[in-house]
N, C-alpha and C. Protein backbone atom coordinates (compact mmCIF):
# COMPACT_ATOMS: atom_id res chain seq x y z
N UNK A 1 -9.97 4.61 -35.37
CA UNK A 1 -10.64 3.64 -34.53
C UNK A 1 -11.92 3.19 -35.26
N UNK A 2 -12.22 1.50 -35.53
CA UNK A 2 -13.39 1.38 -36.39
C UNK A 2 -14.63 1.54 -35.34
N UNK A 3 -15.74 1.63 -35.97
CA UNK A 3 -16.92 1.87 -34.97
C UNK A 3 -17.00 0.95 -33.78
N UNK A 4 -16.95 -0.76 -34.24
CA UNK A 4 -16.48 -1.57 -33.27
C UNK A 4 -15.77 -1.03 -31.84
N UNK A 5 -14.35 -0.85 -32.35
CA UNK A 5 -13.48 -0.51 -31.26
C UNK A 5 -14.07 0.93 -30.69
N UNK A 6 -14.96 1.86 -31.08
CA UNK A 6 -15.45 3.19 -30.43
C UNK A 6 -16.68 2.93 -29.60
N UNK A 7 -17.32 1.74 -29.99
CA UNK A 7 -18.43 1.18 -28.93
C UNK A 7 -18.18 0.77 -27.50
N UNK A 8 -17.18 -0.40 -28.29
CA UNK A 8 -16.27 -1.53 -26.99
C UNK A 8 -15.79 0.22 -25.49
N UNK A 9 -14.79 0.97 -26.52
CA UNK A 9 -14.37 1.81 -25.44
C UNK A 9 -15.80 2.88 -24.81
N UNK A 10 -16.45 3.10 -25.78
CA UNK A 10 -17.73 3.91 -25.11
C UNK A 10 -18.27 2.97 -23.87
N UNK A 11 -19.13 1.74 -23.93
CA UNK A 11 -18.79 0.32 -22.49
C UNK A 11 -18.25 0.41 -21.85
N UNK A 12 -16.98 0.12 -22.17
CA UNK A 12 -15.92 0.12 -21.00
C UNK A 12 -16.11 1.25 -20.01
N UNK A 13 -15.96 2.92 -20.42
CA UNK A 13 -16.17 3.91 -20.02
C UNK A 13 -17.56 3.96 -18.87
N UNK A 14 -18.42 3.76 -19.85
CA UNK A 14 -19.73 3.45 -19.07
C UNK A 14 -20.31 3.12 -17.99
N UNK A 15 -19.36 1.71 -17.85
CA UNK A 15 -18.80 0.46 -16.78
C UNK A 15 -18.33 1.37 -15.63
N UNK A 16 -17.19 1.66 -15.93
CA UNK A 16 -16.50 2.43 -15.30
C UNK A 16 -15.89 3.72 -14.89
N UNK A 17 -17.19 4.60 -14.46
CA UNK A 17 -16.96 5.95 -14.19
C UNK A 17 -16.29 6.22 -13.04
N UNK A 18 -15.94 5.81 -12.10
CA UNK A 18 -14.37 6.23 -11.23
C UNK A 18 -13.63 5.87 -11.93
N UNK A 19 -13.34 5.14 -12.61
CA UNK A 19 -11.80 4.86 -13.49
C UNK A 19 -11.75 6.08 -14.07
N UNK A 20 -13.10 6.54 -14.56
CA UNK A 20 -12.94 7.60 -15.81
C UNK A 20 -12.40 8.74 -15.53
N UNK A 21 -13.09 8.83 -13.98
CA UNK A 21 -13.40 10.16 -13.21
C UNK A 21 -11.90 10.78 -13.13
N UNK A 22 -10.85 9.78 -13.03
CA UNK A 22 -9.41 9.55 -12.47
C UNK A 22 -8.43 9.68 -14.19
N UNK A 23 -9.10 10.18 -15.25
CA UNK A 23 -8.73 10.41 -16.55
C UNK A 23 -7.27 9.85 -16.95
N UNK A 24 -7.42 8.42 -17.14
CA UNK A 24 -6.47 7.92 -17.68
C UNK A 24 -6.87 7.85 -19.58
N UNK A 25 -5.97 7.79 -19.48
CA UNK A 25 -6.09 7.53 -21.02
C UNK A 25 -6.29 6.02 -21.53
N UNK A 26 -7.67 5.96 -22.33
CA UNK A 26 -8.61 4.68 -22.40
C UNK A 26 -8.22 4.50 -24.29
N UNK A 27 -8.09 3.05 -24.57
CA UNK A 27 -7.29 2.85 -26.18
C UNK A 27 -8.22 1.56 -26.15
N UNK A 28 -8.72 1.39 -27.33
CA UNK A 28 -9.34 0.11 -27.72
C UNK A 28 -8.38 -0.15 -29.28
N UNK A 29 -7.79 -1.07 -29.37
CA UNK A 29 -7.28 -1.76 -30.68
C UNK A 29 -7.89 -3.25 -30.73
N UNK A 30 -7.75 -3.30 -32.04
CA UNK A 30 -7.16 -4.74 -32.52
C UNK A 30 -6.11 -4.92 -33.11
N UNK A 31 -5.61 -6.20 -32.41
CA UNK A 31 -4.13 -6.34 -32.18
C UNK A 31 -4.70 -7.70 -34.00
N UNK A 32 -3.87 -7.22 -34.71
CA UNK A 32 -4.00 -7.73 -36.24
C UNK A 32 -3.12 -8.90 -36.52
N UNK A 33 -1.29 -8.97 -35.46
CA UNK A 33 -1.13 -10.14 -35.93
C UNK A 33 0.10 -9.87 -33.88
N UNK A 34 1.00 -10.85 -33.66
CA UNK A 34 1.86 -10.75 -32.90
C UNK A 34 2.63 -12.22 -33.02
N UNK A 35 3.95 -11.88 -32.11
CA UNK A 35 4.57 -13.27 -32.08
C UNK A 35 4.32 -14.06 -30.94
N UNK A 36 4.23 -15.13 -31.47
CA UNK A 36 4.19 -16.44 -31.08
C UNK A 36 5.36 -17.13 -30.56
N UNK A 37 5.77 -16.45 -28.74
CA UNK A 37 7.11 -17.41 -28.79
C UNK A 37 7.49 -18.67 -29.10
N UNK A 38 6.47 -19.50 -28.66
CA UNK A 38 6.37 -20.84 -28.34
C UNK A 38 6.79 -21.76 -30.59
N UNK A 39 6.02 -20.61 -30.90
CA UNK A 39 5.40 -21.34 -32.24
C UNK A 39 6.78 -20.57 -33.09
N UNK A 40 7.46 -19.67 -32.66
CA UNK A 40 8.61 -18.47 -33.37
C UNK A 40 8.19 -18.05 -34.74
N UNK A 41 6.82 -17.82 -34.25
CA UNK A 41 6.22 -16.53 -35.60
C UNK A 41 5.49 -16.10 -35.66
N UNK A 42 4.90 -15.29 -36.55
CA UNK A 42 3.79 -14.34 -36.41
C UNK A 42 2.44 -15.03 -36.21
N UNK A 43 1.52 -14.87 -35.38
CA UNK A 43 0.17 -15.33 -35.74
C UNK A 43 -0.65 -14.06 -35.75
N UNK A 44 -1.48 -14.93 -36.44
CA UNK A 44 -3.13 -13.73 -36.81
C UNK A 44 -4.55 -14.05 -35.87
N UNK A 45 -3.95 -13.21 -34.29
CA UNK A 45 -4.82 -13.45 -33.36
C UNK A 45 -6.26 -12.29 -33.55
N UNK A 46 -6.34 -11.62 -34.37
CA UNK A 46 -7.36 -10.72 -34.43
C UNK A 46 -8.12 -10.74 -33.42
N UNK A 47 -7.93 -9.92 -32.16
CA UNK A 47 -8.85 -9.73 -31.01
C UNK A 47 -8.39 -8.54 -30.73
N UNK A 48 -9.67 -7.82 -30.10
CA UNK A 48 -9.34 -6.48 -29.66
C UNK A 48 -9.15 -6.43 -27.95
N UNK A 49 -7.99 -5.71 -27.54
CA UNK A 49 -7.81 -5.45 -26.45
C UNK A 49 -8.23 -3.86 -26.13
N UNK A 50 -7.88 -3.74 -24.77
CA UNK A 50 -8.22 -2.57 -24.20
C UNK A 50 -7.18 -1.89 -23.30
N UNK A 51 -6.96 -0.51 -23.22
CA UNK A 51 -5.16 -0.17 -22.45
C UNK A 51 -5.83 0.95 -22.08
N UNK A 52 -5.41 1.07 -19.98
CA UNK A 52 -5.45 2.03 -19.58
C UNK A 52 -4.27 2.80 -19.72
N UNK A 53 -4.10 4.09 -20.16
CA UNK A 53 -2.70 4.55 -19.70
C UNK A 53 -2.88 5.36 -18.35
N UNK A 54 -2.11 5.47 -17.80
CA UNK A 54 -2.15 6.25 -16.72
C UNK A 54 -0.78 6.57 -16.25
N UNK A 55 -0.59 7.78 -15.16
CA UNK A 55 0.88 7.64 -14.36
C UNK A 55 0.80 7.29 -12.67
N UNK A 56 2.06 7.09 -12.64
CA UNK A 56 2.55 5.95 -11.00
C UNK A 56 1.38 6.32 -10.07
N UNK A 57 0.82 7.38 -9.65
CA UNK A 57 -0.20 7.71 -8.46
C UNK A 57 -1.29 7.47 -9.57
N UNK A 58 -2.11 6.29 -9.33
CA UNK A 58 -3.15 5.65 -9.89
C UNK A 58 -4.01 4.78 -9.16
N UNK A 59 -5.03 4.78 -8.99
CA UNK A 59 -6.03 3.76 -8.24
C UNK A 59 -6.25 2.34 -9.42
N UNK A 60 -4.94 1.65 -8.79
CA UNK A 60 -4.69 0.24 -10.08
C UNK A 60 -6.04 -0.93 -9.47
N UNK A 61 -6.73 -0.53 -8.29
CA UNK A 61 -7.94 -1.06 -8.11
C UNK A 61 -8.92 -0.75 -9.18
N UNK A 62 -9.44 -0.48 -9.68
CA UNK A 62 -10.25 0.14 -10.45
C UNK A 62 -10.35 -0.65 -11.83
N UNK A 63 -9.15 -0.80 -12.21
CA UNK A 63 -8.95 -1.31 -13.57
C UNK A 63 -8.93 -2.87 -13.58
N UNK A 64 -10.33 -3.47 -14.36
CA UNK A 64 -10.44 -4.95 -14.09
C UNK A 64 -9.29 -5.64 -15.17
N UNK A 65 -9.15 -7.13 -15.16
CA UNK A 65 -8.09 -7.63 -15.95
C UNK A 65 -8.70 -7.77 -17.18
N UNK A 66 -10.13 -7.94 -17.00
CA UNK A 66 -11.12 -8.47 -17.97
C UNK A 66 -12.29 -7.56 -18.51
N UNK A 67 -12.73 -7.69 -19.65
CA UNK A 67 -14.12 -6.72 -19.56
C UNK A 67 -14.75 -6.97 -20.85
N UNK A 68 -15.82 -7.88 -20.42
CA UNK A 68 -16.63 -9.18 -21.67
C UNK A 68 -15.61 -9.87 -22.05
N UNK A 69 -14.79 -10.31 -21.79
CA UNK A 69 -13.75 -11.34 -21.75
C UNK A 69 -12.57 -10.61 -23.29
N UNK A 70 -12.65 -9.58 -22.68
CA UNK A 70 -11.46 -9.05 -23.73
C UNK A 70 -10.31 -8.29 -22.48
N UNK A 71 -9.01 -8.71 -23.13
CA UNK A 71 -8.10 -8.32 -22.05
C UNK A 71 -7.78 -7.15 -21.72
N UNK A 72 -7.29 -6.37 -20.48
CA UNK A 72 -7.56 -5.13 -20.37
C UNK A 72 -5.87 -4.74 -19.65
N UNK A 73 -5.38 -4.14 -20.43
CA UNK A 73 -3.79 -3.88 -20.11
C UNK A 73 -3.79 -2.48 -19.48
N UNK A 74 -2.95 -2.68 -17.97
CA UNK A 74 -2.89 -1.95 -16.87
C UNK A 74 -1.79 -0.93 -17.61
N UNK A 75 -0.99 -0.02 -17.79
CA UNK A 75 0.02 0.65 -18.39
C UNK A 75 0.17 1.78 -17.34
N UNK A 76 1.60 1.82 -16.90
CA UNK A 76 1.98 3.49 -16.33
C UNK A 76 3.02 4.24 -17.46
N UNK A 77 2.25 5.07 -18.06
CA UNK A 77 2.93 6.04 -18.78
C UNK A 77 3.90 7.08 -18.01
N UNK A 78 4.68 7.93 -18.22
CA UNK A 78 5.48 8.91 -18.17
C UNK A 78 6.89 8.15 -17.13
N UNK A 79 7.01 8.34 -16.23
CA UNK A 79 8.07 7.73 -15.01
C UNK A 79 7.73 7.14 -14.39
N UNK A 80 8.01 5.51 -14.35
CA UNK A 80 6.98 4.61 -13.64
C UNK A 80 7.92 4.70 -12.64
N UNK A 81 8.50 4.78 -12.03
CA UNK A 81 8.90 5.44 -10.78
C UNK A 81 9.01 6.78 -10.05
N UNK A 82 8.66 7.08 -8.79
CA UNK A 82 8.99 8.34 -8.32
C UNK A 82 10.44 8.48 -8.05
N UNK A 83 11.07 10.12 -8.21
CA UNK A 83 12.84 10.19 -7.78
C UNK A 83 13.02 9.53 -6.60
N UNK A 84 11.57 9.55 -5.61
CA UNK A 84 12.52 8.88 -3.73
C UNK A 84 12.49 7.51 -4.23
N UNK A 85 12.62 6.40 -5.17
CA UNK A 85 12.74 5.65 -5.16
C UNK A 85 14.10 5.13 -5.54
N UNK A 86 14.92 6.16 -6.41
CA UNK A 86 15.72 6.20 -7.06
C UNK A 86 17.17 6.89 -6.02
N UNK A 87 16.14 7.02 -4.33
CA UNK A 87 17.23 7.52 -3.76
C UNK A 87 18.60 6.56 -3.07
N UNK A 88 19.77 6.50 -2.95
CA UNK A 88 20.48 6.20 -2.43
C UNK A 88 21.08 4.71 -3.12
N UNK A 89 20.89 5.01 -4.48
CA UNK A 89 21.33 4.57 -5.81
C UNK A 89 22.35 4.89 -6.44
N UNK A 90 23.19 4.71 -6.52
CA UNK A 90 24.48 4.87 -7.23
C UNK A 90 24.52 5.23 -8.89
N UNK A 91 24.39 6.39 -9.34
CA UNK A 91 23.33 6.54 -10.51
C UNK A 91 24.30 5.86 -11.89
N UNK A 92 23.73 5.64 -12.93
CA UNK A 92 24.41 4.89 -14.13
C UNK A 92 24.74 3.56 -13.65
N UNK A 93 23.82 3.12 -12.81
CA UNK A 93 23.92 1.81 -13.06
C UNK A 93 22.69 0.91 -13.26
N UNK A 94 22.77 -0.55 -13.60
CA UNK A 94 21.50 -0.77 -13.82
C UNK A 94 21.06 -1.32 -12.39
N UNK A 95 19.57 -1.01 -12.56
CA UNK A 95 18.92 -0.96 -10.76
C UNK A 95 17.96 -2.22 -11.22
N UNK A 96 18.22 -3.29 -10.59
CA UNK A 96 17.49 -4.89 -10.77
C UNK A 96 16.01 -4.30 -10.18
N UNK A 97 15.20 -4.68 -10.13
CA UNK A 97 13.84 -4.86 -10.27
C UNK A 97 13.41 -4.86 -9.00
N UNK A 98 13.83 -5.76 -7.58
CA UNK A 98 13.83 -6.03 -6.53
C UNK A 98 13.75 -4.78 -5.80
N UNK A 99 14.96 -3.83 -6.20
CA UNK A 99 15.39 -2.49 -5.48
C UNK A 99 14.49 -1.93 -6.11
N UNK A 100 13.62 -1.63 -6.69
CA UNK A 100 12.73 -0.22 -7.68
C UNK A 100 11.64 -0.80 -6.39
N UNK A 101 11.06 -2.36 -6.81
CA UNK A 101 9.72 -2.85 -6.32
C UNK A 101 9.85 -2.83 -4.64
N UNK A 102 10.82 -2.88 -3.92
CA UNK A 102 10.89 -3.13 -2.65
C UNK A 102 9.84 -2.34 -1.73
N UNK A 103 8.79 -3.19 -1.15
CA UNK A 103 7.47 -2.97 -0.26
C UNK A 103 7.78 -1.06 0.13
N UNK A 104 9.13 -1.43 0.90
CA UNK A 104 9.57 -0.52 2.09
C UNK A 104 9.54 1.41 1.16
N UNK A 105 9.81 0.97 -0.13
CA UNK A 105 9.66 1.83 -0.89
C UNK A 105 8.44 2.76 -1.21
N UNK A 106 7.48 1.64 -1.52
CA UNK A 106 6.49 2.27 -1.36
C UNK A 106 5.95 2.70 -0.12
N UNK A 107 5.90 2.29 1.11
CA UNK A 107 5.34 2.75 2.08
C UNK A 107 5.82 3.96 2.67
N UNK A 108 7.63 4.09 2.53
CA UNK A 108 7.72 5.32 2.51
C UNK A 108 7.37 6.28 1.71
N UNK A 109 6.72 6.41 0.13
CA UNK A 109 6.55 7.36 -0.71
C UNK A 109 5.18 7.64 -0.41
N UNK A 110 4.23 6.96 -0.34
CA UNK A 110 3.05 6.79 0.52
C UNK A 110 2.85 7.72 1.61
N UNK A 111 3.53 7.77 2.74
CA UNK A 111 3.60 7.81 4.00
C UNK A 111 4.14 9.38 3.87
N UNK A 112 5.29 9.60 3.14
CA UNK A 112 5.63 11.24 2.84
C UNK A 112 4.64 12.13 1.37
N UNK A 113 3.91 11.07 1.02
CA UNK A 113 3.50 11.84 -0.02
C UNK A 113 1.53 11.82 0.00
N UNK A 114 1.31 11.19 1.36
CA UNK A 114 -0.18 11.09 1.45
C UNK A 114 -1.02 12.32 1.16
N UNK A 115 -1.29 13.10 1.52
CA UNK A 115 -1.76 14.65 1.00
C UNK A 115 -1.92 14.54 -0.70
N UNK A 116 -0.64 14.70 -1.48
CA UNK A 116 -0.88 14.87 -2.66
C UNK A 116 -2.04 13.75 -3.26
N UNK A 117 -1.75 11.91 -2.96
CA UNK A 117 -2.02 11.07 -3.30
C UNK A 117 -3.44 11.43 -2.89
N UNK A 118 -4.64 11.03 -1.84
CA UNK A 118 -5.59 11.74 -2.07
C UNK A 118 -6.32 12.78 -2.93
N UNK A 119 -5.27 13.94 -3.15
CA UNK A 119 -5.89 14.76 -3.81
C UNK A 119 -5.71 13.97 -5.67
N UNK A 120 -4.95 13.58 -5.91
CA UNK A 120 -4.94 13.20 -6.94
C UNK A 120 -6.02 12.11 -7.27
N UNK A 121 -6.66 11.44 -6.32
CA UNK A 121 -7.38 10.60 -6.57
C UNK A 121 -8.87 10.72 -6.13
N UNK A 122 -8.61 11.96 -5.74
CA UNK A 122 -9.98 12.42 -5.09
C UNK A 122 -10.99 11.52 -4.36
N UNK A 123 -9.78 11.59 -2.89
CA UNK A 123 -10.05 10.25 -1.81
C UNK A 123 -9.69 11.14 -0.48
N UNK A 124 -10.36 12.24 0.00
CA UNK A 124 -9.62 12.94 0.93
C UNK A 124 -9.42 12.38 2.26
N UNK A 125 -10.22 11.15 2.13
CA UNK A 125 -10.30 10.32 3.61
C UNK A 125 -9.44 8.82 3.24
N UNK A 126 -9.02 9.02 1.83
CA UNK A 126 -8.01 7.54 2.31
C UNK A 126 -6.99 7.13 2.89
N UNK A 127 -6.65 6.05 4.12
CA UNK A 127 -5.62 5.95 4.46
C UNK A 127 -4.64 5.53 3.72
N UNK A 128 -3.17 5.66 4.41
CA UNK A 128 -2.08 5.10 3.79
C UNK A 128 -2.31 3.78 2.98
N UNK A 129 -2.88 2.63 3.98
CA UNK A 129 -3.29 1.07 4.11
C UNK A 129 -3.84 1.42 2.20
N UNK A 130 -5.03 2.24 2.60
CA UNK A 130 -5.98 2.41 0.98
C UNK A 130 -5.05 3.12 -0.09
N UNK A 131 -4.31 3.62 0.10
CA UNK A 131 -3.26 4.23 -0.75
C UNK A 131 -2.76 3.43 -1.46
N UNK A 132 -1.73 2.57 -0.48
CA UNK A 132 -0.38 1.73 -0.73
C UNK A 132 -1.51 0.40 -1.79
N UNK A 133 -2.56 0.32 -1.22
CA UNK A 133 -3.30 -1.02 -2.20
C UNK A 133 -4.04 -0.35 -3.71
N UNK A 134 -3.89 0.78 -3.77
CA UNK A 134 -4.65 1.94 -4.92
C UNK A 134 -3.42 1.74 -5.61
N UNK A 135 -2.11 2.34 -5.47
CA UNK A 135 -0.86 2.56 -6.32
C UNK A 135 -0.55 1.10 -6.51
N UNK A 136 -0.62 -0.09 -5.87
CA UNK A 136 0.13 -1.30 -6.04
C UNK A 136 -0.91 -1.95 -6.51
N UNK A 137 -1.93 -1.95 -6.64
CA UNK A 137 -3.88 -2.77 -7.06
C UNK A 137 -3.97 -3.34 -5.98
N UNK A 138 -3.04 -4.35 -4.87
CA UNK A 138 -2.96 -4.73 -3.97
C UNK A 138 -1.73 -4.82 -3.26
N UNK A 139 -2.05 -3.95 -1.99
CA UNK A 139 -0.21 -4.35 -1.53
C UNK A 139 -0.01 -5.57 -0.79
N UNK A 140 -1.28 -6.26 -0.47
CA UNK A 140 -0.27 -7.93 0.21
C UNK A 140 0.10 -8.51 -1.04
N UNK A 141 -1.02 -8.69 -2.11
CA UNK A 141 -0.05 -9.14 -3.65
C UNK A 141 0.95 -8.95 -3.90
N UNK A 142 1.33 -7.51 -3.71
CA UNK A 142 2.56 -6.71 -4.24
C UNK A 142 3.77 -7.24 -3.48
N UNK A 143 3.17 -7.55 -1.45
CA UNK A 143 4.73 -7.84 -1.05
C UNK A 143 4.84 -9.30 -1.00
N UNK A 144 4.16 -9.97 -2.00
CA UNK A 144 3.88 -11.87 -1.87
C UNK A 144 4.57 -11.89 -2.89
N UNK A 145 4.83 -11.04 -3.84
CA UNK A 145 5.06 -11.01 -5.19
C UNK A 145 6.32 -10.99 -5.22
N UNK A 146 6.94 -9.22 -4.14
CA UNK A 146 8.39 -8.85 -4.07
C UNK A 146 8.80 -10.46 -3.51
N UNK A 147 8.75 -10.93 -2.33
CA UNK A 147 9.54 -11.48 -2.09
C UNK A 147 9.49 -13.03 -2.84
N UNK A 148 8.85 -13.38 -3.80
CA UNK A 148 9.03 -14.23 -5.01
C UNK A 148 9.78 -14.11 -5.60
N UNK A 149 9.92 -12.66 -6.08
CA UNK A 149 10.99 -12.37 -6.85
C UNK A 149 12.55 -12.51 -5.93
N UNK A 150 12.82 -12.37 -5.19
CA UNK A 150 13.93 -12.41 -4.55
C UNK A 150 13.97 -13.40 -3.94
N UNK A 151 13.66 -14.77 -4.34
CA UNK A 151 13.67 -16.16 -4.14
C UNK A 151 14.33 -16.39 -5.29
N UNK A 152 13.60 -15.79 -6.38
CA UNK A 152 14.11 -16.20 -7.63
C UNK A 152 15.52 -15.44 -7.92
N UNK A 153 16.13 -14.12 -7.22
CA UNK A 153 17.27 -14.15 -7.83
C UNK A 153 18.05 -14.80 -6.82
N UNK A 154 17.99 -14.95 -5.92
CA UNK A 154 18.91 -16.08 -5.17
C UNK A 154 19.33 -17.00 -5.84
């Protein structure tokens, strides 16, 4: 990491001590070249971004999109799903996007798993309501979003 990118993330950190408090794993790069769909080739965008990692029980409130106008990539590492999501799935097959994201999903994993979720986020007084918008960054976004998407596979 050049000194640059160990400053930028020392800031960021700084900024944001509940994010920290909640130990996701914090990455500052510069991204040196990427593709260009539009253009179909490599360009040399030299800008440094910023990547939370974290897993599925995460307070995705916390993590801004922006920070001094460098982009800040949300990431769930390990199983971005829990198994009750995966329940009553017909397994080896592929599961469209709609069925993983569906509102009803989360509110039940939420709703049976409130206890742990608190403690993991060290929120012993949050409700479900504050839960379901912590794991989703926002859940009216989240169910404005689902049912976009299932406009679109219609």
């Amino acid at each position: 990491m050049t000194k640059e990118e160990k400053l930028l993330k020392n800031e960021f950190e700084t900024a944001h001590p509940e994010l920290v408090k909640l130990n996701p794993e914090i990455n500052v790069c510069t991204v040196i070249e990427e593709w260009d769909e539009e253009l179909d080739q490599l360009v040399n965008p030299n800008r440094m971004e910023i990547s939370v990692n974290h897993s599925f029980i995460f307070d995705n409130r916390l993590i801004p999109s922006k920070f001094k106008e460098i982009k800040v990539n949300n990431i769930i590492v390990g199983e971005p799903y829990p198994k009750e999501f995966f329940e009553n799935i017909e397994e080896g097959i592929e599961i469209p996007l709609h069925v993983l994201e569906d509102p009803d999903k989360y509110i039940n994993y939420v709703t049976k798993h409130i206890d742990s979720i608190r403690q993991r986020l060290y929120s012993p007084d949050m409700s479900i309501d504050e839960a379901l918008d912590a794991i989703t960054g926002d859940f009216n976004k989240h169910k404005i979003w689902f049912k976009n998407i299932l406009v679109g596979d219609i």
